[in-house]
C-alpha atoms as a PDB file:
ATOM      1  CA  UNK A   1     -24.035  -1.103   7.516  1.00  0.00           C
ATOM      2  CA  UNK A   2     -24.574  -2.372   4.340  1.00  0.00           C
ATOM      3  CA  UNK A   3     -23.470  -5.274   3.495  1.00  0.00           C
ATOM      4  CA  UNK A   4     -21.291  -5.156  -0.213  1.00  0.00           C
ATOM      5  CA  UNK A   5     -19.332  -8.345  -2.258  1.00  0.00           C
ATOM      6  CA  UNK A   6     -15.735  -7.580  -2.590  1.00  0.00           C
ATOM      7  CA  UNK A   7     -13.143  -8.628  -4.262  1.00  0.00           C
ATOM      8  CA  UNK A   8      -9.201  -8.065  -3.057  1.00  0.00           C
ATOM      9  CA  UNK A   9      -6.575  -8.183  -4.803  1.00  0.00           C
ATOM     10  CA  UNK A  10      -3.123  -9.136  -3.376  1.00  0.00           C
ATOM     11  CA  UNK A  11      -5.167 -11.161  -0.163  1.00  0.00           C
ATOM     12  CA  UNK A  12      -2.453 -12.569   0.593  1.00  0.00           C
ATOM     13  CA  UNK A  13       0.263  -9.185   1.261  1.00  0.00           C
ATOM     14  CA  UNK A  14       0.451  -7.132   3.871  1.00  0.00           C
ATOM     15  CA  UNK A  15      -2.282  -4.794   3.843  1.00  0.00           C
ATOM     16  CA  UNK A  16      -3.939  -6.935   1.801  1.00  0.00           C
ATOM     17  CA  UNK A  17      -4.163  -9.178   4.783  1.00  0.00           C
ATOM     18  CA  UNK A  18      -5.101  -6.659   7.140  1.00  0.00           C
ATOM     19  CA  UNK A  19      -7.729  -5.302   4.614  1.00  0.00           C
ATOM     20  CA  UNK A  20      -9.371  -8.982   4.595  1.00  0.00           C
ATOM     21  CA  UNK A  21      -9.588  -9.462   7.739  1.00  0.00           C
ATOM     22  CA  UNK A  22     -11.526  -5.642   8.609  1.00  0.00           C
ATOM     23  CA  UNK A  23     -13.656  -6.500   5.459  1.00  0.00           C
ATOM     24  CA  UNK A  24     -14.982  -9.858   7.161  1.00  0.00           C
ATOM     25  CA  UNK A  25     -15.271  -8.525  10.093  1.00  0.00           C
ATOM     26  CA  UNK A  26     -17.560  -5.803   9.037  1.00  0.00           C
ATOM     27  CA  UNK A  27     -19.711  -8.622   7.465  1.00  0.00           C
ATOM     28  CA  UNK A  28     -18.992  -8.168   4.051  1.00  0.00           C
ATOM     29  CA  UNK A  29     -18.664 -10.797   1.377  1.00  0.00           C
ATOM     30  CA  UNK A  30     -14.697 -10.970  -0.185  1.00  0.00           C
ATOM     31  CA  UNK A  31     -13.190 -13.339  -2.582  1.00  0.00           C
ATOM     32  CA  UNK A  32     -10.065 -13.033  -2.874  1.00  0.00           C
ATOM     33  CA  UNK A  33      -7.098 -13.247  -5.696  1.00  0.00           C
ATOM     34  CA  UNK A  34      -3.546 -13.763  -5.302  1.00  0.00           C
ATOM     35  CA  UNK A  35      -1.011 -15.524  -7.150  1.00  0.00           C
ATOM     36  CA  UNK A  36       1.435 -15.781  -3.705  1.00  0.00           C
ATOM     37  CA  UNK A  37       4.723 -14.974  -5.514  1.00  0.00           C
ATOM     38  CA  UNK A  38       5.313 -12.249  -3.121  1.00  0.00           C
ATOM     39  CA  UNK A  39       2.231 -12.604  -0.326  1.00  0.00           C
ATOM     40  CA  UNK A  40       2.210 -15.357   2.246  1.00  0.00           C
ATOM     41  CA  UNK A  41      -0.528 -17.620   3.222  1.00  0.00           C
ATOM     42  CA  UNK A  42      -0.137 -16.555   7.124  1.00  0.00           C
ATOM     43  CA  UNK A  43      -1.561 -13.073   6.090  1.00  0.00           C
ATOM     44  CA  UNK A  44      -4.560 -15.062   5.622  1.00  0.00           C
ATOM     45  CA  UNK A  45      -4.554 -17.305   8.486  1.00  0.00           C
ATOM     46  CA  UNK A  46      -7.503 -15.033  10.531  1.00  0.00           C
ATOM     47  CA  UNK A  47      -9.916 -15.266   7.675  1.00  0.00           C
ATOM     48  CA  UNK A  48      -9.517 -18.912   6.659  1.00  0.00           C
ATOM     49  CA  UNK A  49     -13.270 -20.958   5.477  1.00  0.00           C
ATOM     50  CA  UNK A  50     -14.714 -16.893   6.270  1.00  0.00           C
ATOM     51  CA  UNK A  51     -13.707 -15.983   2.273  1.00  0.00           C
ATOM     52  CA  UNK A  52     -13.558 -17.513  -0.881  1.00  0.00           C
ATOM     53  CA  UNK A  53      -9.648 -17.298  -1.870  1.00  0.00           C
ATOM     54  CA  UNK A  54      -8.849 -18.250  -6.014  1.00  0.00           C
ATOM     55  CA  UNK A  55      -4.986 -18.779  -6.404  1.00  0.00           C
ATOM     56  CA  UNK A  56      -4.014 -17.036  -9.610  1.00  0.00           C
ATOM     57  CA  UNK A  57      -2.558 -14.076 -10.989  1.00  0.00           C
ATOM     58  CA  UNK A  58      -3.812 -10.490 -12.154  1.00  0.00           C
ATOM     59  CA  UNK A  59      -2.910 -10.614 -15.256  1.00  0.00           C
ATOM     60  CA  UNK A  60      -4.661 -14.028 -16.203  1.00  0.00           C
ATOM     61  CA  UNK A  61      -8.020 -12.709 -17.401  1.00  0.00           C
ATOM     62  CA  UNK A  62      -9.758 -15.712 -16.946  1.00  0.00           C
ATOM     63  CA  UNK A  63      -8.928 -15.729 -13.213  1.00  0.00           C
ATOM     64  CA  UNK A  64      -9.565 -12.217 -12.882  1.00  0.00           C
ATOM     65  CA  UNK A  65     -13.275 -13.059 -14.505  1.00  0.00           C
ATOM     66  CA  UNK A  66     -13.478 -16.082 -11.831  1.00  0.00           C
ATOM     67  CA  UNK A  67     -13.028 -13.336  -9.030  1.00  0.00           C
ATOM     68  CA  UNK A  68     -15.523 -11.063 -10.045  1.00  0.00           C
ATOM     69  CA  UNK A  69     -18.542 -13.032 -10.200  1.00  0.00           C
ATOM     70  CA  UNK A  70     -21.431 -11.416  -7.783  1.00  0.00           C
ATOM     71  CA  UNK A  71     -18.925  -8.540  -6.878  1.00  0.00           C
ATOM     72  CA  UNK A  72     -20.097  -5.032  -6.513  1.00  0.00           C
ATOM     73  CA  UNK A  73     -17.185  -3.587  -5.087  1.00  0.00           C
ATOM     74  CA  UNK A  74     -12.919  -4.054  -5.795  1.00  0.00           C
ATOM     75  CA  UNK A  75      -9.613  -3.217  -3.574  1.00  0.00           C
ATOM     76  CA  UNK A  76      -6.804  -3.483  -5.761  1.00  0.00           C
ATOM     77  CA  UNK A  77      -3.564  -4.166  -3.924  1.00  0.00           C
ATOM     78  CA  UNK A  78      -2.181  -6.417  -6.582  1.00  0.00           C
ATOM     79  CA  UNK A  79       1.571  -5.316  -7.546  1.00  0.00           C
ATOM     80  CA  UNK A  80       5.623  -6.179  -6.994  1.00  0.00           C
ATOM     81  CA  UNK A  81       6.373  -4.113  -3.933  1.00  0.00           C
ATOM     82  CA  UNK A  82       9.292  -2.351  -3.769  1.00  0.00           C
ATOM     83  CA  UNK A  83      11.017   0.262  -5.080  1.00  0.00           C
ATOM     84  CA  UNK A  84      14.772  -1.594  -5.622  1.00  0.00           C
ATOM     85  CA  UNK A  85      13.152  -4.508  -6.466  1.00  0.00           C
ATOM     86  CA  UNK A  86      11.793  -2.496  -9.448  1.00  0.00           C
ATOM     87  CA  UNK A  87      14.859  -1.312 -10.443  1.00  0.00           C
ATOM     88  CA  UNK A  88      16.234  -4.918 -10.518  1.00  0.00           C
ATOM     89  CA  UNK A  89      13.636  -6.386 -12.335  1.00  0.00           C
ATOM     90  CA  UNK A  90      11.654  -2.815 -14.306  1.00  0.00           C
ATOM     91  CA  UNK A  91       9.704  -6.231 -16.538  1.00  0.00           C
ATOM     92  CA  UNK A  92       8.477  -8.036 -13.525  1.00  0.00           C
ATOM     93  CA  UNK A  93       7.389  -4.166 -11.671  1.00  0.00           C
ATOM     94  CA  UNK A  94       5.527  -3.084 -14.975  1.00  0.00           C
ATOM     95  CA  UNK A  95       3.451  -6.395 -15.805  1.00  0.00           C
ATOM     96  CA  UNK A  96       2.156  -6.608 -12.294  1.00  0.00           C
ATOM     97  CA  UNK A  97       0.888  -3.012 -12.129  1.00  0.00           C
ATOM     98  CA  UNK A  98       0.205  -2.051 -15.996  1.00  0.00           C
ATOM     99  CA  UNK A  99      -1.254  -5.347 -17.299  1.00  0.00           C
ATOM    100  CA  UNK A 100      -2.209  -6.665 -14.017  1.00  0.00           C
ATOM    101  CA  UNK A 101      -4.526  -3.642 -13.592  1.00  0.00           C
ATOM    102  CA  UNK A 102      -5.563  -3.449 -17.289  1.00  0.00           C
ATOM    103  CA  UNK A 103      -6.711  -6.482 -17.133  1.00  0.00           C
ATOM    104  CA  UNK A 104      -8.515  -6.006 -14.005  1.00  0.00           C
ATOM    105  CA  UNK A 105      -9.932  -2.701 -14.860  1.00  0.00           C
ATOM    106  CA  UNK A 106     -11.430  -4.324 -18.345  1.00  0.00           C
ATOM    107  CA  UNK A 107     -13.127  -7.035 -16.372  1.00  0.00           C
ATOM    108  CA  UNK A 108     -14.901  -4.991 -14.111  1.00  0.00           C
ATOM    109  CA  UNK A 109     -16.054  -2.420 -16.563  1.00  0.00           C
ATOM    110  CA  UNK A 110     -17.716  -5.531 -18.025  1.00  0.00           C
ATOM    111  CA  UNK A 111     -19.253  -7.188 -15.159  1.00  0.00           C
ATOM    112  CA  UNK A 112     -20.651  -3.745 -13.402  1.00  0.00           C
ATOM    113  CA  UNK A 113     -18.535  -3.279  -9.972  1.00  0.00           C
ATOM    114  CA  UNK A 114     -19.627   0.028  -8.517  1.00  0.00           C
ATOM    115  CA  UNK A 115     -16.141   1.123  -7.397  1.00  0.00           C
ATOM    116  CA  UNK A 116     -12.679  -0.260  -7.288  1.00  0.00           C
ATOM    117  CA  UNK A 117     -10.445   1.408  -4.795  1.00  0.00           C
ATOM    118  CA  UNK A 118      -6.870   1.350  -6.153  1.00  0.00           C
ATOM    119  CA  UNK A 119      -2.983   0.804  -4.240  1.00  0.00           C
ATOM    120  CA  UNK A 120      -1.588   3.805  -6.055  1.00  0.00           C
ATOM    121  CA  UNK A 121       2.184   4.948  -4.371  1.00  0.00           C
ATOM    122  CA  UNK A 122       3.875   8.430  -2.803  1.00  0.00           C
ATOM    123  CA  UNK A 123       6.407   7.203  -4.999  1.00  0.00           C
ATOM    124  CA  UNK A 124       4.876   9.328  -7.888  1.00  0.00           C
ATOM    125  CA  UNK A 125       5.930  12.553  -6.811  1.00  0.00           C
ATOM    126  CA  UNK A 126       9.420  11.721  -6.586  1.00  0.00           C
ATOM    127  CA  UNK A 127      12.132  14.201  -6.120  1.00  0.00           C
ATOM    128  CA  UNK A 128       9.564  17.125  -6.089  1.00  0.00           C
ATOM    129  CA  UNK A 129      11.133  19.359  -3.302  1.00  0.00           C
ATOM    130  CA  UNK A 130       7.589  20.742  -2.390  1.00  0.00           C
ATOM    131  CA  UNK A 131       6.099  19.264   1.377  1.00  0.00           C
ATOM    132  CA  UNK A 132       3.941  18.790   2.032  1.00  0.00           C
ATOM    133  CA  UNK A 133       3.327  16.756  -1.536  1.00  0.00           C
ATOM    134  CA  UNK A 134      -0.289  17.457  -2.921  1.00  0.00           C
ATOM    135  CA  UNK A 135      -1.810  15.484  -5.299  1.00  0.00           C
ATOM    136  CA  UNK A 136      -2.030  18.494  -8.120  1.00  0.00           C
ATOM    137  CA  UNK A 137       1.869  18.142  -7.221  1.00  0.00           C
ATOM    138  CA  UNK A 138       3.799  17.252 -11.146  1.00  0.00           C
ATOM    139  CA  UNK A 139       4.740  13.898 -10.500  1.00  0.00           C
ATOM    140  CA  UNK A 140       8.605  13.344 -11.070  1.00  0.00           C
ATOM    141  CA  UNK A 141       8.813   9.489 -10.925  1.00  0.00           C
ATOM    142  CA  UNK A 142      12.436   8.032 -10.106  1.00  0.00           C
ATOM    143  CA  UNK A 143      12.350   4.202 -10.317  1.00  0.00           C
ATOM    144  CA  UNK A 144      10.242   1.484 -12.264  1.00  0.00           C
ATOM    145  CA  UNK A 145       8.168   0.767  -9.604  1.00  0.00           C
ATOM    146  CA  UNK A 146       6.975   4.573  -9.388  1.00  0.00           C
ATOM    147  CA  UNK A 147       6.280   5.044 -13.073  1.00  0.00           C
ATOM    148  CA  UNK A 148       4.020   1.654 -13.068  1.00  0.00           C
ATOM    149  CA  UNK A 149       1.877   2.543 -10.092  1.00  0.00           C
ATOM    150  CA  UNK A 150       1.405   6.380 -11.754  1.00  0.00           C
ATOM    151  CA  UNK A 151       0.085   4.834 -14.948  1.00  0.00           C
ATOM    152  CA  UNK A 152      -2.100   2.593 -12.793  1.00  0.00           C
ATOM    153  CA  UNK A 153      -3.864   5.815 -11.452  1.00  0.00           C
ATOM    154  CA  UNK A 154      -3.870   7.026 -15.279  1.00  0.00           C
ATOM    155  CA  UNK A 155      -5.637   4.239 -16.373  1.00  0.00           C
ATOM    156  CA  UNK A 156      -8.060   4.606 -13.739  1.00  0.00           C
ATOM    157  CA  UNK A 157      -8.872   7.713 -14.633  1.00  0.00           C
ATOM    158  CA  UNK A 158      -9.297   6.993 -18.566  1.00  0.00           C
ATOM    159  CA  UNK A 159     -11.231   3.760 -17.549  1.00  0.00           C
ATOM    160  CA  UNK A 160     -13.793   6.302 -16.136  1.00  0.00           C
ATOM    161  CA  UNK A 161     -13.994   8.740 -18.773  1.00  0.00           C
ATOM    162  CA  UNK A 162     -13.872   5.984 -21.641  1.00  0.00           C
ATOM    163  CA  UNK A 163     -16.086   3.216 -19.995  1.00  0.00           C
ATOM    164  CA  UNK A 164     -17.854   4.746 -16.488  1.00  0.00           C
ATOM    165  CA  UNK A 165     -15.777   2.545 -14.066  1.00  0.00           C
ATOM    166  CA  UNK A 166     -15.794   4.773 -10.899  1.00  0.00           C
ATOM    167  CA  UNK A 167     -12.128   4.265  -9.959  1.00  0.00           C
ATOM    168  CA  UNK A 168     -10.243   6.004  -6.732  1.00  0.00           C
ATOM    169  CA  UNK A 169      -6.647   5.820  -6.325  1.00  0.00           C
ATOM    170  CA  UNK A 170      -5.026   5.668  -3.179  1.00  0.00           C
ATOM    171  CA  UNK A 171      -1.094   7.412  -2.716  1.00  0.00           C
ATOM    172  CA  UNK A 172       0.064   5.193   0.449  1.00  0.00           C
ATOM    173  CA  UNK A 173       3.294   7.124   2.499  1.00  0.00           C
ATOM    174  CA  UNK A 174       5.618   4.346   3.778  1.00  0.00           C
ATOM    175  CA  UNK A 175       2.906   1.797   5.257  1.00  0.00           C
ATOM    176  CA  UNK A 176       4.219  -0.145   8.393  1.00  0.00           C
ATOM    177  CA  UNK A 177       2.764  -2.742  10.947  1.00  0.00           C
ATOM    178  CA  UNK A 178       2.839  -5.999  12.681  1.00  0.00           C
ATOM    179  CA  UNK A 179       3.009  -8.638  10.560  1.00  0.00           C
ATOM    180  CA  UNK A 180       5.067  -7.022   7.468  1.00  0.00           C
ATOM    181  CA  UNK A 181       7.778  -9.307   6.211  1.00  0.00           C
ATOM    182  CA  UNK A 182      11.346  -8.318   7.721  1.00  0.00           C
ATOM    183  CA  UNK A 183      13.165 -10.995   6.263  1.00  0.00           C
ATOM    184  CA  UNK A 184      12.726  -9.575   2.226  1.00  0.00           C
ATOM    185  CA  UNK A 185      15.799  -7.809   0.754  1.00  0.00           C
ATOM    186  CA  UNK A 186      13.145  -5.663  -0.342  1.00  0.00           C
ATOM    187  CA  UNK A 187      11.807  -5.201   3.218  1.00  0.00           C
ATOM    188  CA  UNK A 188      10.417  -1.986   4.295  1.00  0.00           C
ATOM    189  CA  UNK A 189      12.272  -0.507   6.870  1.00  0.00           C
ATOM    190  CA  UNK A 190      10.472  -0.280   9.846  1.00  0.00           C
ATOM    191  CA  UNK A 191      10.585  -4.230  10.355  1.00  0.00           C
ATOM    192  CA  UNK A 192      13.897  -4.939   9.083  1.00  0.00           C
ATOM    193  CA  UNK A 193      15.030  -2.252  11.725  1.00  0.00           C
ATOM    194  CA  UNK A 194      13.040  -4.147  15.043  1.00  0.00           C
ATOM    195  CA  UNK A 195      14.288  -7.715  13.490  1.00  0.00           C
ATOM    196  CA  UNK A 196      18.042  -6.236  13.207  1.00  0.00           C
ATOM    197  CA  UNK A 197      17.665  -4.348  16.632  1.00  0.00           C
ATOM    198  CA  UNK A 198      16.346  -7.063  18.238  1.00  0.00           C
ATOM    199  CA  UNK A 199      18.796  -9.347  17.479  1.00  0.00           C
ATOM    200  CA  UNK A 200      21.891  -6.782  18.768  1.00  0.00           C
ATOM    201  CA  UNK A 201      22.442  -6.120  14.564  1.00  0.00           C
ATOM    202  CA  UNK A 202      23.250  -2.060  13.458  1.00  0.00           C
ATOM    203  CA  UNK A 203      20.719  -0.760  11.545  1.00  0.00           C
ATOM    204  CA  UNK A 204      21.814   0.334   7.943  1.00  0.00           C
ATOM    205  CA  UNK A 205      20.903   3.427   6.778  1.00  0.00           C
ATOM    206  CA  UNK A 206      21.103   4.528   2.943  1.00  0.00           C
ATOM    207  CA  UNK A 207      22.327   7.684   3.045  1.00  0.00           C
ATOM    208  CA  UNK A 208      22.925  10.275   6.147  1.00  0.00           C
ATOM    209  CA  UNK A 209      20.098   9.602   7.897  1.00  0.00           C
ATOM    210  CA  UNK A 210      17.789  12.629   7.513  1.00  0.00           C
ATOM    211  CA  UNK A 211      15.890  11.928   5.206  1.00  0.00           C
ATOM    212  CA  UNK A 212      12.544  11.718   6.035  1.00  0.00           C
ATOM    213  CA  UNK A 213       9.488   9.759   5.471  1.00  0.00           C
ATOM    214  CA  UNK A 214       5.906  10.094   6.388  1.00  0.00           C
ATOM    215  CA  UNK A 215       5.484   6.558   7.904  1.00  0.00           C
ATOM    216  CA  UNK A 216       1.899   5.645   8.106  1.00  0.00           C
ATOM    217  CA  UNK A 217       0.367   2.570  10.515  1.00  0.00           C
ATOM    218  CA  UNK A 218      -1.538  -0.164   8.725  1.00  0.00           C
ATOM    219  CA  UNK A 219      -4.535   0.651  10.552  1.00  0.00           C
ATOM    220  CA  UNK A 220      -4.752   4.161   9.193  1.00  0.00           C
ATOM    221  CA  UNK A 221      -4.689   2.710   5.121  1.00  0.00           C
ATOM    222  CA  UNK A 222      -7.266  -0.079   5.901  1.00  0.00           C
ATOM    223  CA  UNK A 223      -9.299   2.434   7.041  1.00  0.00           C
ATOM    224  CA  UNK A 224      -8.855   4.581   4.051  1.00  0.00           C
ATOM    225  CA  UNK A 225      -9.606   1.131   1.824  1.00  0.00           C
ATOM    226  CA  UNK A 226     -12.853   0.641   2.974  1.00  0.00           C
ATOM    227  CA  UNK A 227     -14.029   4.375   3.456  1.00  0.00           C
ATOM    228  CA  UNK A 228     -12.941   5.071  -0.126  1.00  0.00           C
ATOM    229  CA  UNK A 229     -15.004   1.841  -1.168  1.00  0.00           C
ATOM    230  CA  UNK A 230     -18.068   2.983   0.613  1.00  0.00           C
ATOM    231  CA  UNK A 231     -18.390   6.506   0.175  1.00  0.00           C
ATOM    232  CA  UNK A 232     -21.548   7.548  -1.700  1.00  0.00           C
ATOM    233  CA  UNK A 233     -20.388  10.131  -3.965  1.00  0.00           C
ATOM    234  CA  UNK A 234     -18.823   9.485  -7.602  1.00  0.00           C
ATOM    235  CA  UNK A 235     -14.719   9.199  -7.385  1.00  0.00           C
ATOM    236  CA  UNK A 236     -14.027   9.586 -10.821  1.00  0.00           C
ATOM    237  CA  UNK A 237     -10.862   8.408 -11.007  1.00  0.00           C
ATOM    238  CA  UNK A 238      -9.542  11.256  -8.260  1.00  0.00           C
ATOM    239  CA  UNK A 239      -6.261  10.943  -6.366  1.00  0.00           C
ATOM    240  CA  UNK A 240      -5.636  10.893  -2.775  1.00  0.00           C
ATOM    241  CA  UNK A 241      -2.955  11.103  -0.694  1.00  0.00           C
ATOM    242  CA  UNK A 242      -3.196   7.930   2.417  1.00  0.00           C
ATOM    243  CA  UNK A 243      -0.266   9.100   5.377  1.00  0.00           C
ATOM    244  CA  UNK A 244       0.327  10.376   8.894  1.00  0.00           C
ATOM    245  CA  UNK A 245       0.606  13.794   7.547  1.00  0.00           C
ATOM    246  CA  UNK A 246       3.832  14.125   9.456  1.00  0.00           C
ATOM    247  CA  UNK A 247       7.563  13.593   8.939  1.00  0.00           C
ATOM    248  CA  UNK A 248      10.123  11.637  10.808  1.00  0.00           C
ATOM    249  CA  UNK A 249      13.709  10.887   9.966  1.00  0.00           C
ATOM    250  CA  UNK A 250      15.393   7.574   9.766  1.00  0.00           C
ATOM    251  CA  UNK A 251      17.734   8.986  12.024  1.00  0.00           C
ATOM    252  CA  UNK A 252      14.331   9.876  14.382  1.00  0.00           C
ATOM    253  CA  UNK A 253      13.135   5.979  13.908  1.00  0.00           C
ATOM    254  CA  UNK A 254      16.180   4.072  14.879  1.00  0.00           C
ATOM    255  CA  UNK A 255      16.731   6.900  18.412  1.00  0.00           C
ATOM    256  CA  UNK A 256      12.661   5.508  19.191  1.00  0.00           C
ATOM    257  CA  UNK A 257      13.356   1.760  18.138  1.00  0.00           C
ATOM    258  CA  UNK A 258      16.388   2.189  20.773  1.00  0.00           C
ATOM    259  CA  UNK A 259      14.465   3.466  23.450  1.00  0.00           C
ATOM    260  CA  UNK A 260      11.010   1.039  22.905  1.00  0.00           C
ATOM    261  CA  UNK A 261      13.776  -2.290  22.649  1.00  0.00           C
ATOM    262  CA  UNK A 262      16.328  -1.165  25.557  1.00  0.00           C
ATOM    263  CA  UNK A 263      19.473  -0.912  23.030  1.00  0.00           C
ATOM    264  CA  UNK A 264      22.410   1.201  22.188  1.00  0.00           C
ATOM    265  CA  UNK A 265      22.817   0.854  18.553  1.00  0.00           C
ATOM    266  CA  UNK A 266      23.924   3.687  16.277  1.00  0.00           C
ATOM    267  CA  UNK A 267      23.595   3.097  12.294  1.00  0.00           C
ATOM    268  CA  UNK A 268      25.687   2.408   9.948  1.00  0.00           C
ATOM    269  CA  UNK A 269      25.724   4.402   6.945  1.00  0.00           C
ATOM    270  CA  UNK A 270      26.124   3.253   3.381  1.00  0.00           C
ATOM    271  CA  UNK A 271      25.345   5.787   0.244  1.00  0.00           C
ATOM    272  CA  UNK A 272      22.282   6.469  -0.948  1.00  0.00           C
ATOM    273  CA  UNK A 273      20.388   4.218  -3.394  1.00  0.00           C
ATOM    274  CA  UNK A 274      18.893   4.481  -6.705  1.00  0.00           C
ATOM    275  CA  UNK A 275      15.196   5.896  -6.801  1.00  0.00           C
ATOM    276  CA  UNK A 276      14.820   6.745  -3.272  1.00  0.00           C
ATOM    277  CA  UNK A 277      13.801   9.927  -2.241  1.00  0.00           C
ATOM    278  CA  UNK A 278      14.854  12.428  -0.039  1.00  0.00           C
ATOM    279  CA  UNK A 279      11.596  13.023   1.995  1.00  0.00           C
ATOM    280  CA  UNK A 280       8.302  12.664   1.968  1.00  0.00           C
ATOM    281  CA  UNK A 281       5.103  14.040   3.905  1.00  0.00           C
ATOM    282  CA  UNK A 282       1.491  14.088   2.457  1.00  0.00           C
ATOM    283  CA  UNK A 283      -1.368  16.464   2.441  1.00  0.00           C
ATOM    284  CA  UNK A 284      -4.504  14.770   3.643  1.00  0.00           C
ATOM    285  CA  UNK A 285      -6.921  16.581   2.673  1.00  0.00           C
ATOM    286  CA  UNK A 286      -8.313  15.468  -0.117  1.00  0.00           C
ATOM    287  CA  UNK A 287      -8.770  11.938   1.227  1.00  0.00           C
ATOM    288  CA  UNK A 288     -10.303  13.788   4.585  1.00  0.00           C
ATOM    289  CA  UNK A 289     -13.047  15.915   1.890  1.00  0.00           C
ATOM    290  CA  UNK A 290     -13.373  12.887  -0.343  1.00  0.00           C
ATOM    291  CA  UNK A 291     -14.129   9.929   2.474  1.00  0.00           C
ATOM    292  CA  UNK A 292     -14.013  11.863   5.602  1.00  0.00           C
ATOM    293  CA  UNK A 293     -10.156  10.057   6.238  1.00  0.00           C
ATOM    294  CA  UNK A 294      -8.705  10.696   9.719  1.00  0.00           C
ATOM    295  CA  UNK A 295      -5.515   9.668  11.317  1.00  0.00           C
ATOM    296  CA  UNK A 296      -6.871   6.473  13.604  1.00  0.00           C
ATOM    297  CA  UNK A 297      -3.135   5.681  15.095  1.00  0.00           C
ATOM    298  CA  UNK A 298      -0.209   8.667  15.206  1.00  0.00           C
ATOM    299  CA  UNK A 299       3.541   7.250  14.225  1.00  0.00           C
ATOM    300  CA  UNK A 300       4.722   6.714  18.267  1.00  0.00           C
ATOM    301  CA  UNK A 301       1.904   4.562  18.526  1.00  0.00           C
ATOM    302  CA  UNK A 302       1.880   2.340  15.453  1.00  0.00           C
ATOM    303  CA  UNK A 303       6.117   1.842  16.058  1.00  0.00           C
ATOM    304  CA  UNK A 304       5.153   0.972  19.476  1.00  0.00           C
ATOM    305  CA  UNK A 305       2.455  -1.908  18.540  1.00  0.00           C
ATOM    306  CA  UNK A 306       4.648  -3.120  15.524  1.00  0.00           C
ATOM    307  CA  UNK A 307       7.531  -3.691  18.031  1.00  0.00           C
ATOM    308  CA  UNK A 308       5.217  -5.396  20.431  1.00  0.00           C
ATOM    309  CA  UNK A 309       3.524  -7.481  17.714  1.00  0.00           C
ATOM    310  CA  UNK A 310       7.824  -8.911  17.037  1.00  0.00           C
ATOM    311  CA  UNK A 311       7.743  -9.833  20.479  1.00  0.00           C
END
């Protein structure tokens, strides 16, 4: 394989910790950027003295500039996760993805980078009733958080057309695995379910319960990163859709988190909040033409390891 420079954005997150440490071990160079207001150092624990890590934020352009020297390749995870988070702080949600990525995107056109694989979000679609969602889908953003990473994607595009900068933006469904942060308000909900369970807590559940999500194993996107990265032909600025390509209920998750801990705990139901969707399942077959993406690890199995990895 050939051996590329990359740089990564949000190191220090969740996938962005997973994506360091299958980019090292494929023998790549990384550096690596985050300003750790809402990654943790332990993400990067695995690749410590094997990367060059520069503490500093997105949407500092001189730090951005820092990080690209000698790159030829760039996975953008940078962002504020979450979709309430967003709609408690919209400011915060749009100057990590907008400016963050302008900035980013302005750099590299500038310094040459062959192709920067963007964290776009499912999010984007919204309340679109049509499953599964396809990319040529009219995006109906509900929260903050969806309408900043859907003008990251258009300013990849433009980027391409206005400058050359061969840009690919990735719609993740629901990413879970070991390792993701439980203990967030903002958590997703696959840990904050096991940590709750696990400790003899009810799980809560916004709304009735069957709603559905197409929850997709860690393994699956980091594998989607770095074939999007490396694929040979021009991206130009296309979107693709990054998920199991199935859809399970909440109500689905907690009966499985039951059986894999050994408990008897029902949910408790609270009403519905603001932004979230009603379900969600992605088409993968653009990302399957456009990179050759495959499903590495089905739901059952990546529920499974993320319950054994809170062990």
């Amino acid at each position: 394989m050939d051996k590329r420079h990359f740089l990564l954005t949000g190191c220090a997150g969740f996938i962005g910790g997973h994506t360091l440490d299958r980019l090292i071990k494929d023998g790549h160079a990384v550096t690596g950027l985050d300003d750790l207001s809402t990654g943790s150092p332990t993400n990067m624990e695995a690749a410590q003295g094997r990367f060059t890590f520069i503490e500093g934020s997105i949407c500092d352009p001189k730090a951005v500039a820092r990080a690209l020297e000698g790159v030829t390749h760039v996975i953008h995870l940078a962002s504020v996760p979450s979709v309430p988070r967003s709609v408690a702080e919209p400011l915060e949600s749009a100057t990590a993805s907008i400016i963050g990525t302008v900035t980013l995107f302005d750099a590299a056109r500038r310094s040459g980078v062959k192709r920067v694989v963007q964290a776009a979000s499912s999010s984007a679609y919204g309340d679109n009733p049509a499953l599964p969602k396809k990319e040529n889908q009219l995006p109906l953003p509900m929260s903050p958080y969806a309408v900043a990473k859907l003008t990251q994607e258009y300013y990849g595009f433009a980027f391409g057309k206005c400058y050359g900068l061969d840009v690919i933006s990735l719609r993740y469904f629901n990413v879970f695995g070991p390792r993701q942060n439980p203990d967030s308000m903002y958590a997703a909900v696959i840990p904050k379910f096991i940590t709750m369970m696990k400790r003899g807590e009810h799980p809560i559940v916004y709304g009735d319960g069957e709603q559905t999500r197409d929850f997709t194993f860690i393994d699956n996107v980091v594998e989607a990163n770095v074939r999007a990265a490396l694929a040979p032909d021009p991206m130009r600025g296309a979107v693709a859709n990054i998920g199991g390509g199935r859809g399970h209920s909440l109500n689905h998750l907690v009966t499985l988190l039951n059986d894999l801990l050994g408990t008897k705990l029902d949910a408790v139901h609270e009403p519905p909040r603001v932004g979230d969707v009603k379900n969600s399942l992605a088409d993968v077959a653009k990302a399957r033409e456009l990179f050759g993406y495959e499903v590495l690890v089905d739901f059952a199995e990546g529920v499974k390891r993320t319950v054994d990895s809170f062990s």
